[in-house]
Protein backbone atom coordinates (compact mmCIF):
# COMPACT_ATOMS: atom_id res chain seq x y z
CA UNK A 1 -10.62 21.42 -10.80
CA UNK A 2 -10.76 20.14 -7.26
CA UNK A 3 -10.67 16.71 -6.24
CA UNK A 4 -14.66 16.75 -5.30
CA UNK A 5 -15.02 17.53 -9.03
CA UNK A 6 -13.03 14.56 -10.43
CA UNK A 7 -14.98 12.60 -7.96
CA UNK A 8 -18.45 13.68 -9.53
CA UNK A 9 -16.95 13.59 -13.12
CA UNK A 10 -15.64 9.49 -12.23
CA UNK A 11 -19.47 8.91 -10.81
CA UNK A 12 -20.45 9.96 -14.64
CA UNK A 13 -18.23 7.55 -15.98
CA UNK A 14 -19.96 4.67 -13.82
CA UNK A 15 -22.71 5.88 -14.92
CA UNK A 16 -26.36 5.35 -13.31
CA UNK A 17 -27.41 6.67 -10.08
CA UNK A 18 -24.14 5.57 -8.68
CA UNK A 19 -22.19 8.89 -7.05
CA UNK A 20 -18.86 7.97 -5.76
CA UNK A 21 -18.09 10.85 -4.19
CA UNK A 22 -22.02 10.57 -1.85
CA UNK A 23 -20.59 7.56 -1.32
CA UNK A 24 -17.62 8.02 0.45
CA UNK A 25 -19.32 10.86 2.05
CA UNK A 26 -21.66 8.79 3.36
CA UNK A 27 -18.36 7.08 4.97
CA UNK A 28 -17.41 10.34 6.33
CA UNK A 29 -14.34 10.18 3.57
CA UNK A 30 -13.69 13.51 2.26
CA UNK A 31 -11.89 13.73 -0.85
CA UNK A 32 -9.39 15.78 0.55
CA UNK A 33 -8.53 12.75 3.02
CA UNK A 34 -7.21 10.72 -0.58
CA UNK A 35 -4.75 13.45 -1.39
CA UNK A 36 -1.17 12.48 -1.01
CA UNK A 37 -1.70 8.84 -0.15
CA UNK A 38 -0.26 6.19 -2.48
CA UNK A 39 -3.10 3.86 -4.57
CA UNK A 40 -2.69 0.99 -2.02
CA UNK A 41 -3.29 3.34 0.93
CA UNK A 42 -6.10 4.83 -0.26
CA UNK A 43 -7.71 1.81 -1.04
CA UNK A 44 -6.82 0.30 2.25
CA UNK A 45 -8.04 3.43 3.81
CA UNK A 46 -11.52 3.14 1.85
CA UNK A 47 -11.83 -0.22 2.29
CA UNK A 48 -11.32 0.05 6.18
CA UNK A 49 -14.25 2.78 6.17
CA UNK A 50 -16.63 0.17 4.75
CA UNK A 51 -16.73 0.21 1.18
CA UNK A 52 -16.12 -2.76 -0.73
CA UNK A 53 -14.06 -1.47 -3.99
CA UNK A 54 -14.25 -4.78 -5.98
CA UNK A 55 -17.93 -3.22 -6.95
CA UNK A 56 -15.90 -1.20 -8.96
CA UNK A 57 -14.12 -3.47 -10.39
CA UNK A 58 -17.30 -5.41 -11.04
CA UNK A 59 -18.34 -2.00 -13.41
CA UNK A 60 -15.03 -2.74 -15.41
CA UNK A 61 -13.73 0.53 -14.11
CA UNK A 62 -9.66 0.27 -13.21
CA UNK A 63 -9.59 0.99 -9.37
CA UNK A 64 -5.96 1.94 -9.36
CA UNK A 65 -6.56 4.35 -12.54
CA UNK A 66 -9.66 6.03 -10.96
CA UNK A 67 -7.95 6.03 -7.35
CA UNK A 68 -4.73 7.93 -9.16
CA UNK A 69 -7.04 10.84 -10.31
CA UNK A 70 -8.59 11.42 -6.83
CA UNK A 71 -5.11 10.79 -5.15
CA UNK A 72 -3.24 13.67 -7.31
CA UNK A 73 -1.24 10.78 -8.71
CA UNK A 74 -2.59 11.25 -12.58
């Protein structure tokens, strides 16, 4: 499974209309671009491209948990 498919499987979790991985597209973040980097810098690096992550947190999703999937760190 490739990281674009975690990506689509965490937007099901959120559930809704919300799609994490349009999202980030949106930002021009590929989900390739997350692989390697350690939680903090891929939330610094997502957070620099404009999106605010604490809406996640908001949805009582775990940011760091979520981030380690699409990071290759779970």
């Amino acid at each position: 499974m490739g990281l674009g498919d975690m990506m689509g499987q965490a937007a099901g979790m959120i559930g809704g209309d919300f799609d994490l991985g349009a999202k980030l597209e949106e930002l021009g973040i590929d989900a390739s671009m997350l692989e390697g980097l350690d939680i903090e810098k891929a939330k610094a690096f997502i957070e620099e491209e404009g999106f605010d992550l604490s809406m996640l947190d908001s949805l009582g999703l775990d940011i760091d948990e979520l981030l380690a999937k699409f990071t290759g760190q779970a």
